[in-house]
C-alpha atoms as a PDB file:
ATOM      1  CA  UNK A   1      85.245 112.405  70.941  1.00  0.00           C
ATOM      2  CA  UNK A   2      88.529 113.757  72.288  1.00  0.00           C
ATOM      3  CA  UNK A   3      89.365 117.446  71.177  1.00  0.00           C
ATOM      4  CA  UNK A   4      91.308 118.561  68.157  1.00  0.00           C
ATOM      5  CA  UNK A   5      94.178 119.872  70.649  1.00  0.00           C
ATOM      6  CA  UNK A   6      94.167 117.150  72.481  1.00  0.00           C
ATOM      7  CA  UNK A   7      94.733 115.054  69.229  1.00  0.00           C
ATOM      8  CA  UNK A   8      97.123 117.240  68.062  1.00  0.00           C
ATOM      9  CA  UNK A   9      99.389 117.054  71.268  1.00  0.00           C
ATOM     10  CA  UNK A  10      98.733 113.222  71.279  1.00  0.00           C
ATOM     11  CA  UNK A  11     100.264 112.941  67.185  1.00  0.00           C
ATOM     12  CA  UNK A  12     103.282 115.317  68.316  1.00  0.00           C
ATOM     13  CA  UNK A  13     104.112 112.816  71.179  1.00  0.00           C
ATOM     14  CA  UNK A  14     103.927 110.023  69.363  1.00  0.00           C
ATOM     15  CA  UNK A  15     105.579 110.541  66.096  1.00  0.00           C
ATOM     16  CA  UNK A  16     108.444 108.704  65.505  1.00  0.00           C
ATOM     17  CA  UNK A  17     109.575 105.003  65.413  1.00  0.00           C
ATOM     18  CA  UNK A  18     107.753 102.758  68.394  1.00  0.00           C
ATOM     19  CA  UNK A  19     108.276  99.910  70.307  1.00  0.00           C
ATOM     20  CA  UNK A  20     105.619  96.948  70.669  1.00  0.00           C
ATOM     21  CA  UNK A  21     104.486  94.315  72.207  1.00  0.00           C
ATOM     22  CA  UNK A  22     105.600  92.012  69.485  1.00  0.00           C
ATOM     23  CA  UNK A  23     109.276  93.060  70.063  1.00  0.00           C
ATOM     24  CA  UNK A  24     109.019  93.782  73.810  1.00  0.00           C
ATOM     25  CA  UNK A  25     106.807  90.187  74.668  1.00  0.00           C
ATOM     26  CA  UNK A  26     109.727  87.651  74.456  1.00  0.00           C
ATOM     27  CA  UNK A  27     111.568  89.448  77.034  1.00  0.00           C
ATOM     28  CA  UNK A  28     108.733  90.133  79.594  1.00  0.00           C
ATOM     29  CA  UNK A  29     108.534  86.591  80.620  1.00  0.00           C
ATOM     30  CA  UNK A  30     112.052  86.155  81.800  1.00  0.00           C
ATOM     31  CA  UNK A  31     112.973  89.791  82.677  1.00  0.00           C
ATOM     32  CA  UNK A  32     112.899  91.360  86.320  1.00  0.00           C
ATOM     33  CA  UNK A  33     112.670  94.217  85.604  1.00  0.00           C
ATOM     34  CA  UNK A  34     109.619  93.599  84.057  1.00  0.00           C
ATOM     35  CA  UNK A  35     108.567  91.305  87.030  1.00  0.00           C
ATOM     36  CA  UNK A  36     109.179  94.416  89.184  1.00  0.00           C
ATOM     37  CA  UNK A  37     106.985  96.611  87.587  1.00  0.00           C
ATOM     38  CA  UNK A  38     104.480  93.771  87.375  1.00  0.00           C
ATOM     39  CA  UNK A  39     104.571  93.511  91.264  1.00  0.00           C
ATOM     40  CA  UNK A  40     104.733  97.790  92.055  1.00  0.00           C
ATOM     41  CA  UNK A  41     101.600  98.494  90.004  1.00  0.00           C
ATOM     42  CA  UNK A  42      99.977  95.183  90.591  1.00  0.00           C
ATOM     43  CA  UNK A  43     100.446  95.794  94.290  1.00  0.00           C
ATOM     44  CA  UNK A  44      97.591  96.418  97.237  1.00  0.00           C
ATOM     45  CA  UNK A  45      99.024  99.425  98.199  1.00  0.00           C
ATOM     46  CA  UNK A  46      99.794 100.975  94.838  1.00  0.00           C
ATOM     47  CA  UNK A  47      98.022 104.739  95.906  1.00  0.00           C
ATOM     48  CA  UNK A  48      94.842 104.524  93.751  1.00  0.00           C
ATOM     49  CA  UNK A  49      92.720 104.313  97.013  1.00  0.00           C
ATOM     50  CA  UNK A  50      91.138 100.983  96.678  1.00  0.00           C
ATOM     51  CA  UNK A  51      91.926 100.850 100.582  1.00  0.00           C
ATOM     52  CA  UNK A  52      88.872 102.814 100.500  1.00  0.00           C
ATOM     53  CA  UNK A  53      86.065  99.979  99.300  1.00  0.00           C
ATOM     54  CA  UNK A  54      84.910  97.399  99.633  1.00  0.00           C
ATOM     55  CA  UNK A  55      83.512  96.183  96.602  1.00  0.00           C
ATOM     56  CA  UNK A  56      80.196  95.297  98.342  1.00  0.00           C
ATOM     57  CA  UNK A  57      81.338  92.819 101.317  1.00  0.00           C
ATOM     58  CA  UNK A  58      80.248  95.615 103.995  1.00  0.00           C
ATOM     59  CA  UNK A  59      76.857  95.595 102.978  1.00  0.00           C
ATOM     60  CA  UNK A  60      77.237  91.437 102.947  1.00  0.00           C
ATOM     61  CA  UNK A  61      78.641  91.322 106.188  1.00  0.00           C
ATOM     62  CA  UNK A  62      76.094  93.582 107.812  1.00  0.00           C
ATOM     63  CA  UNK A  63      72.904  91.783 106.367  1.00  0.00           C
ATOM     64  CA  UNK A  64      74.679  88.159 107.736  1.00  0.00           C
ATOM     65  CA  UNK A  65      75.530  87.154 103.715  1.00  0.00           C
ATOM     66  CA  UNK A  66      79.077  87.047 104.967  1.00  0.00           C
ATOM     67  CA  UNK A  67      79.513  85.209 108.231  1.00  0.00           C
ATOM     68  CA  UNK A  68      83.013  83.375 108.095  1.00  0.00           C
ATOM     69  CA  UNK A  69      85.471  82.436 106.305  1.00  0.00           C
ATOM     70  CA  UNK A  70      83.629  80.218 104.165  1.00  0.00           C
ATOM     71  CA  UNK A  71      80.960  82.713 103.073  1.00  0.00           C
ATOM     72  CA  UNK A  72      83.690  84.928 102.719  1.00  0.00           C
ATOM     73  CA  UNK A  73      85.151  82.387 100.295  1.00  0.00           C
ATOM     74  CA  UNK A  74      81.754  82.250  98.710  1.00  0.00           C
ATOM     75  CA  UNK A  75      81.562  85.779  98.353  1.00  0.00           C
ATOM     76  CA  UNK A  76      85.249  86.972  96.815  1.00  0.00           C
ATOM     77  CA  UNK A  77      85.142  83.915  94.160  1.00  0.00           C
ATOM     78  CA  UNK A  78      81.837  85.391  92.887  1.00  0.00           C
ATOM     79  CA  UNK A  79      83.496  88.886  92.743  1.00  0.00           C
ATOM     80  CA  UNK A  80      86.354  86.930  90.549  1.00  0.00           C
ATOM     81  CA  UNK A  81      83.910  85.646  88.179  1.00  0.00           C
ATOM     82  CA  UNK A  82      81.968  88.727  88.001  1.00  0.00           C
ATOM     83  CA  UNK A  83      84.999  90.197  87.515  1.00  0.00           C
ATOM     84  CA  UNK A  84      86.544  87.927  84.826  1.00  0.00           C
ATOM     85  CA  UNK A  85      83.240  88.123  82.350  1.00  0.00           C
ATOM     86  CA  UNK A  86      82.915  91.716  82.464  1.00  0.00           C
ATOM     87  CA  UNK A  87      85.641  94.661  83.671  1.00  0.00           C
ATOM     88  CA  UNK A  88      88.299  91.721  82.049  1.00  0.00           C
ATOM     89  CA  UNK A  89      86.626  91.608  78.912  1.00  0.00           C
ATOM     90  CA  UNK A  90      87.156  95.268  78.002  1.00  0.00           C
ATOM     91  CA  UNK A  91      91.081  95.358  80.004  1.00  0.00           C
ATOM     92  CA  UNK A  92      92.407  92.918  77.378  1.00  0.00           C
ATOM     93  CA  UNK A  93      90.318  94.359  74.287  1.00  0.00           C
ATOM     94  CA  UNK A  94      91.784  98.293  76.021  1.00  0.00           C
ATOM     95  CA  UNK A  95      94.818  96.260  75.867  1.00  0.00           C
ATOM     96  CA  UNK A  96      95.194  95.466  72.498  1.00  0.00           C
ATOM     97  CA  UNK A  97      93.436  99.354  71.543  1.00  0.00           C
ATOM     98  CA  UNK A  98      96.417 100.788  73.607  1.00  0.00           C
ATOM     99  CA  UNK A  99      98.792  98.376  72.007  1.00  0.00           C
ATOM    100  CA  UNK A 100      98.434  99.832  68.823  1.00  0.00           C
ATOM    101  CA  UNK A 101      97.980 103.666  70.218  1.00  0.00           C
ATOM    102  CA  UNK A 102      94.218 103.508  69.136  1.00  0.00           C
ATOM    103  CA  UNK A 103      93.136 106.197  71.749  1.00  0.00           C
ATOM    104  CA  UNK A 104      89.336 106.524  69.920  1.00  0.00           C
ATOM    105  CA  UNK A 105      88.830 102.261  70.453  1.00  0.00           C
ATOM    106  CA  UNK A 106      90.054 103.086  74.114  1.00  0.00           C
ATOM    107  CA  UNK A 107      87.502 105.859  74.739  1.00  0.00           C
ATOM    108  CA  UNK A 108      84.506 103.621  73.247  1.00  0.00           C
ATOM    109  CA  UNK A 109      86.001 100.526  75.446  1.00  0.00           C
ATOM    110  CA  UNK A 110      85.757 103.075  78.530  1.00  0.00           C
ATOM    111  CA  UNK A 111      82.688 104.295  77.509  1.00  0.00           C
ATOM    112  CA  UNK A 112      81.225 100.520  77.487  1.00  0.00           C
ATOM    113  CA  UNK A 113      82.740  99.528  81.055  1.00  0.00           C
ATOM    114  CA  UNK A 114      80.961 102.934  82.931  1.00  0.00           C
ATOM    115  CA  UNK A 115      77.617 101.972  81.115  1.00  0.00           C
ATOM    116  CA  UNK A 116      78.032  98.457  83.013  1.00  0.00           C
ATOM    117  CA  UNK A 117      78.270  99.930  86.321  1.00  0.00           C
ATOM    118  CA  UNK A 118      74.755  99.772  88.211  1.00  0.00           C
ATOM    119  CA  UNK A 119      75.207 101.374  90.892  1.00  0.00           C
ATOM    120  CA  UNK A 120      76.919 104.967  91.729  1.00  0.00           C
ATOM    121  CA  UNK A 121      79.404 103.649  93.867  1.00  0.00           C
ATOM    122  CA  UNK A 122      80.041 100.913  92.121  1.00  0.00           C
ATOM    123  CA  UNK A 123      81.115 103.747  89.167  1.00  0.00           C
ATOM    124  CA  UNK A 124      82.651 105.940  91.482  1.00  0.00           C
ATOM    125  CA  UNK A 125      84.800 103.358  92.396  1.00  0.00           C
ATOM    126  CA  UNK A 126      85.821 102.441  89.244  1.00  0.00           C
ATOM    127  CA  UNK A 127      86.660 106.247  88.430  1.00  0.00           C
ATOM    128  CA  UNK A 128      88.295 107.392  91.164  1.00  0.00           C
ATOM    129  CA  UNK A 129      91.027 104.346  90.701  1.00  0.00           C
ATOM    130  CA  UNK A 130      91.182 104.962  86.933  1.00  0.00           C
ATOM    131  CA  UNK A 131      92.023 108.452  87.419  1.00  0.00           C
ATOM    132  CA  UNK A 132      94.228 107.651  90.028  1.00  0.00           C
ATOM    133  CA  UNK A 133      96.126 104.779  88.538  1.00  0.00           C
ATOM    134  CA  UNK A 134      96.465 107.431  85.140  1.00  0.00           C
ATOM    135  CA  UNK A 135      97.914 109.857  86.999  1.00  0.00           C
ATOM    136  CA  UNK A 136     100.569 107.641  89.212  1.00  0.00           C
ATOM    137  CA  UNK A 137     101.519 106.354  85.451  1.00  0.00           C
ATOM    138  CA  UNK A 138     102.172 109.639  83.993  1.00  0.00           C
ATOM    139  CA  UNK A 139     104.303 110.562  87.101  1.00  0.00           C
ATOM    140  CA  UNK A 140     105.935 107.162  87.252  1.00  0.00           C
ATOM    141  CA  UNK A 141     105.912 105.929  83.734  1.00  0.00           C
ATOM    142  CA  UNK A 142     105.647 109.335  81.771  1.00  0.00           C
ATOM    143  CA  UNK A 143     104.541 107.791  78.418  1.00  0.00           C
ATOM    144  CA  UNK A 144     102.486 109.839  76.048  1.00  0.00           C
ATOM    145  CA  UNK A 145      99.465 107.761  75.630  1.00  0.00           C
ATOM    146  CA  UNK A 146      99.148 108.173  79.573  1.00  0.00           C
ATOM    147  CA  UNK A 147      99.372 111.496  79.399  1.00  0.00           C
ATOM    148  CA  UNK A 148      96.620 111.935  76.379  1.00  0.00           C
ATOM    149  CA  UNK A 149      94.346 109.334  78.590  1.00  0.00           C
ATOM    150  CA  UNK A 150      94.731 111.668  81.721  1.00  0.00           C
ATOM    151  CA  UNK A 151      93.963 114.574  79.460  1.00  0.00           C
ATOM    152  CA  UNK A 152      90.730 113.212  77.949  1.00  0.00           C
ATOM    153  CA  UNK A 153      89.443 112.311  82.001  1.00  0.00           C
ATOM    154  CA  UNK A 154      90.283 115.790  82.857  1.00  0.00           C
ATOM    155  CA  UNK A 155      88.400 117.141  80.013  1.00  0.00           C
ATOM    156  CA  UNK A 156      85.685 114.767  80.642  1.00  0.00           C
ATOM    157  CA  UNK A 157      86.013 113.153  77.587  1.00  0.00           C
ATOM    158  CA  UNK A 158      85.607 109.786  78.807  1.00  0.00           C
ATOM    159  CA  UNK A 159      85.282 108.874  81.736  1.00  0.00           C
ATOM    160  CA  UNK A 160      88.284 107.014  82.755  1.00  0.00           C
ATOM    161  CA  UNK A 161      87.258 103.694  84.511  1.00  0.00           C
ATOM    162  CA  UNK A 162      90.242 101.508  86.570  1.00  0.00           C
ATOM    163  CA  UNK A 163      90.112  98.764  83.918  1.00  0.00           C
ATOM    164  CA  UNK A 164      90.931 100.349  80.964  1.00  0.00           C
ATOM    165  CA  UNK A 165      93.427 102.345  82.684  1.00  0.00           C
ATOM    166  CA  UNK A 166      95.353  99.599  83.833  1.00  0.00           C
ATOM    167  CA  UNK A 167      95.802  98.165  80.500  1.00  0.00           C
ATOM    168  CA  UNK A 168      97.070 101.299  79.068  1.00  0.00           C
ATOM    169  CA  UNK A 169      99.549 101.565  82.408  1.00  0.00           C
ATOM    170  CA  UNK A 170     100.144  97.632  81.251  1.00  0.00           C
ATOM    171  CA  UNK A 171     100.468  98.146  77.542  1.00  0.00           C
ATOM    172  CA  UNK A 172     103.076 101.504  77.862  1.00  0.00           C
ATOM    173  CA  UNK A 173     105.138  99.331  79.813  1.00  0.00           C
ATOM    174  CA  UNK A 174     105.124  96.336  77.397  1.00  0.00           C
ATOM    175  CA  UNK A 175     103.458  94.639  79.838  1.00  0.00           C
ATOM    176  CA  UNK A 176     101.086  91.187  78.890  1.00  0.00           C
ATOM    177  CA  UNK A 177      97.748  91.522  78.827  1.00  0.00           C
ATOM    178  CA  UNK A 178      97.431  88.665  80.611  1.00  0.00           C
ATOM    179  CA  UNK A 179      99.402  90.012  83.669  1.00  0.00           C
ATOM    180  CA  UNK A 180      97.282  92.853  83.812  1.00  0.00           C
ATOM    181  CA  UNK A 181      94.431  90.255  84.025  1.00  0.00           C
ATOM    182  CA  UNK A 182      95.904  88.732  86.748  1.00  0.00           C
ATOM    183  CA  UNK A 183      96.965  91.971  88.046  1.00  0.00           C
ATOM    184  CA  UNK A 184      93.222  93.020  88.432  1.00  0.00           C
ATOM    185  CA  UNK A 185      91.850  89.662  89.538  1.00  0.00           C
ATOM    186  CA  UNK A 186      94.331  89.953  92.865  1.00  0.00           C
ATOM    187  CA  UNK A 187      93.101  93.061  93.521  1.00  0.00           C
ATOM    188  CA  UNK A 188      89.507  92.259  93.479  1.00  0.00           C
ATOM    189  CA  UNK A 189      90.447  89.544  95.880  1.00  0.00           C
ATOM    190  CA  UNK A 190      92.652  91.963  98.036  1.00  0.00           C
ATOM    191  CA  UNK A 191      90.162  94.721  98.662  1.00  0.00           C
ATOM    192  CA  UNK A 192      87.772  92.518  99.508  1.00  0.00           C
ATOM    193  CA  UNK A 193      89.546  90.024 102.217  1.00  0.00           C
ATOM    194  CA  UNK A 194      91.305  93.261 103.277  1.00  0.00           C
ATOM    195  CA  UNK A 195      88.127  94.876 104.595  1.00  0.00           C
ATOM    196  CA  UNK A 196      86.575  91.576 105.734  1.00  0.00           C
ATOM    197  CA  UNK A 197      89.724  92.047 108.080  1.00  0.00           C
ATOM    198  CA  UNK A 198      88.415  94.703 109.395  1.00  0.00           C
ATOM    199  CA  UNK A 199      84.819  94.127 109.593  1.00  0.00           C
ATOM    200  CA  UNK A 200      84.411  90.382 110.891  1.00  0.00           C
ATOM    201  CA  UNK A 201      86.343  87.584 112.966  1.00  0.00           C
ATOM    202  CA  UNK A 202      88.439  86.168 109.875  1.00  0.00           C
ATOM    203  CA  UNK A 203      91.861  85.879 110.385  1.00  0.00           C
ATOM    204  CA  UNK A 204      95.563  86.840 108.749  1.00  0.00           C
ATOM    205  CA  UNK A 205      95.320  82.877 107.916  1.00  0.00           C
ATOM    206  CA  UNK A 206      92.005  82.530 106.805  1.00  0.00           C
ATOM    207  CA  UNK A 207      92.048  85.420 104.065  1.00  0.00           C
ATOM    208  CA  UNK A 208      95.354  84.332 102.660  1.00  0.00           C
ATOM    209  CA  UNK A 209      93.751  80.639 102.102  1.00  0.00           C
ATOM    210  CA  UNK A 210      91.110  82.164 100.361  1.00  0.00           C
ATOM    211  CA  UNK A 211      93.462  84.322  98.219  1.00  0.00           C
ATOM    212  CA  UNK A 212      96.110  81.860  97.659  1.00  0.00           C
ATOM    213  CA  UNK A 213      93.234  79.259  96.057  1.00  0.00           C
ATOM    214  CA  UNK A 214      91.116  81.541  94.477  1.00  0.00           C
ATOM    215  CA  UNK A 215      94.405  83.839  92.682  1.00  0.00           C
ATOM    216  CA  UNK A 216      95.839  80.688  91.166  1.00  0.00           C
ATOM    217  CA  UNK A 217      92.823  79.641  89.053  1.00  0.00           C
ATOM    218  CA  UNK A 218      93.456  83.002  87.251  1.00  0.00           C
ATOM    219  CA  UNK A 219      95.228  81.244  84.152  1.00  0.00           C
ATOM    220  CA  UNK A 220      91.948  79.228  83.436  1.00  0.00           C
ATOM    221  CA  UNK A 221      89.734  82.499  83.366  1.00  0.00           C
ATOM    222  CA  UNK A 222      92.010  84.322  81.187  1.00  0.00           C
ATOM    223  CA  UNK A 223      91.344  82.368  77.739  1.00  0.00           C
ATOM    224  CA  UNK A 224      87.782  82.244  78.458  1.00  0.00           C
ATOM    225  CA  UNK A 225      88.032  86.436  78.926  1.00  0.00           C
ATOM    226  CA  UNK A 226      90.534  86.856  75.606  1.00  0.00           C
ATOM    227  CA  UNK A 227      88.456  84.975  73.107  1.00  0.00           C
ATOM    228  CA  UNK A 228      85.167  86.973  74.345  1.00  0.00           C
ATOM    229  CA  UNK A 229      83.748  90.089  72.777  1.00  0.00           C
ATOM    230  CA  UNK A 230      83.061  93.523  73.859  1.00  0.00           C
ATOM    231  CA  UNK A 231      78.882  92.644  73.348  1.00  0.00           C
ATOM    232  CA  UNK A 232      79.654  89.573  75.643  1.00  0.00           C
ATOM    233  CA  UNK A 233      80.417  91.750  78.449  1.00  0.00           C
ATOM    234  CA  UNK A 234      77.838  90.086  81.208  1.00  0.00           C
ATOM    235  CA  UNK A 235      77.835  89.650  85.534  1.00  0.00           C
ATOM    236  CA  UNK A 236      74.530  88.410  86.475  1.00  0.00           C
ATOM    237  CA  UNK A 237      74.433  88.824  90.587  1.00  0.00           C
ATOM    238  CA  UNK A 238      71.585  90.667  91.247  1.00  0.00           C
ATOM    239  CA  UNK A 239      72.169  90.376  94.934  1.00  0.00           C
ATOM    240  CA  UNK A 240      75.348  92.425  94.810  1.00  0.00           C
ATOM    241  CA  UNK A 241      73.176  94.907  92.855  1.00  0.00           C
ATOM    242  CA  UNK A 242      70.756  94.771  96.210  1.00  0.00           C
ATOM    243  CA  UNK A 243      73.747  95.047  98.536  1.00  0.00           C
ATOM    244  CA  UNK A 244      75.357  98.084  96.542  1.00  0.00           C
ATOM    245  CA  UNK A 245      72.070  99.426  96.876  1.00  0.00           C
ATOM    246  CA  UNK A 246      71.884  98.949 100.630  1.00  0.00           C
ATOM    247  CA  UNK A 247      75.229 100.347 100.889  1.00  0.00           C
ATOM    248  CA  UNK A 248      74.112 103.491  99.534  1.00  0.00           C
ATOM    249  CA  UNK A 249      71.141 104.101 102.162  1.00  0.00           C
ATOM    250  CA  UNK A 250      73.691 102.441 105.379  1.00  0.00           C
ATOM    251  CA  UNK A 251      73.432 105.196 107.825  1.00  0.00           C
ATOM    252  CA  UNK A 252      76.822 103.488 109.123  1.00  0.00           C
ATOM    253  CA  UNK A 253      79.736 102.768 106.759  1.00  0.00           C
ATOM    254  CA  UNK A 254      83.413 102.389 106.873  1.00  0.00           C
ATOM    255  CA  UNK A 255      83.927 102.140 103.193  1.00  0.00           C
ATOM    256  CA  UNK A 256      82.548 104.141  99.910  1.00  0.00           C
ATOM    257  CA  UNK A 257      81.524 100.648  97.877  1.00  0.00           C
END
């Protein structure tokens, strides 16, 4: 569990009168400002370093899995699903946990998404953009429960993983849970068409097709990943267990995952 001075700094920050989602939801929808800060930390090139995997299509690409643009297709919607019935699960319950400044449901949320993670990279991955996507927000954002979640990573509390970090950065900002859904979705989409780009003949035009169809069925997944518990937490794909695997061992590699 997190340390008493740790807690201690956490309660100080916090005391006082707060503001919630319940007042703050009504003017999300409509507000720009809010749309703003939907698109800057929902964006590709937010600096968390997801330029820097993959999120398996290297390995696919390399073995022939992923040969053009429909394979590609084939490949990123299975990544969305994956996606949707596991790292999703825990961002909206982290959601609600953050909502309501619950920091020890947040570190037993975190604890649940690392467990999940096969592979080392696949871990690493989710890590190194949860730290990084903490630390942007306490720069950017400054609210205490940021700063208390970038604490307990630094102390090695817990260990910090992307999802759960973006639905505190989400929740601070009275920010929907379902954007942040949709916010993570895109950018399991994004990574990987953005290093097909770079590792196959696909085109500018071909990726965005695949984005543009596979983003927008987003508000059908989200329900489905709201009403599910933390137990239900579930991505059977054993091949992109076997290609993480071979990623690890690739004497040649332009990405980390």
């Amino acid at each position: 569990m997190w340390t008493r001075e740790i807690r201690r700094k956490h309660r100080l920050q916090t005391a006082g009168p707060r503001m919630t989602i319940a007042n703050e939801g009504a003017k999300a929808a409509d507000s720009a400002a809010f749309l703003s800060r939907m698109l800057q930390f929902g964006d590709s090139m937010f600096p968390i370093g997801a330029f820097s995997f993959s999120s398996g299509v290297e390995s696919a690409i390399q073995e022939g899995i992923v040969t053009n643009a429909a394979t590609l297709r084939a490949f990123t919607h299975t990544a969305l699903e994956q996606a949707a019935r596991s790292d999703c699960i825990a961002l909206i319950a982290a959601h609600r946990a953050a909502t309501a400044n619950d920091v020890d449901t947040l570190s037993r949320i975190d604890a649940q998404v690392y467990a999940r993670k096969l592979s080392g990279e696949a871990r690493s991955m989710s890590v190194r953009m949860g730290k990084k996507f903490t630390e942007m927000g306490v720069e950017v954002v400054g609210a205490p429960l940021l700063r208390t979640w970038r604490e307990l990573i630094e102390a090695s509390v817990t260990p910090g993983c992307y999802p759960v970090a973006l639905a505190i950065g989400f929740a601070v900002q009275f920010l929907p849970a379902s954007q942040a859904f949709v916010v993570h979705q895109y950018g399991v989409a994004t990574t990987i068409l953005g290093a097909a780009l770079r590792l196959m003949r696909v085109s500018h035009i071909d990726t965005q097709k695949i984005l543009y169809e596979l983003t927008r069925k987003a508000e059908e997944a989200y329900p489905a990943a709201a009403a599910a518990r933390l137990p239900d937490m579930a991505s059977f794909a054993p091949l992109t267990e076997i290609l993480a695997a071979v990623h690890t061992r690739a004497h040649v590699r332009l990405f980390m995952n």
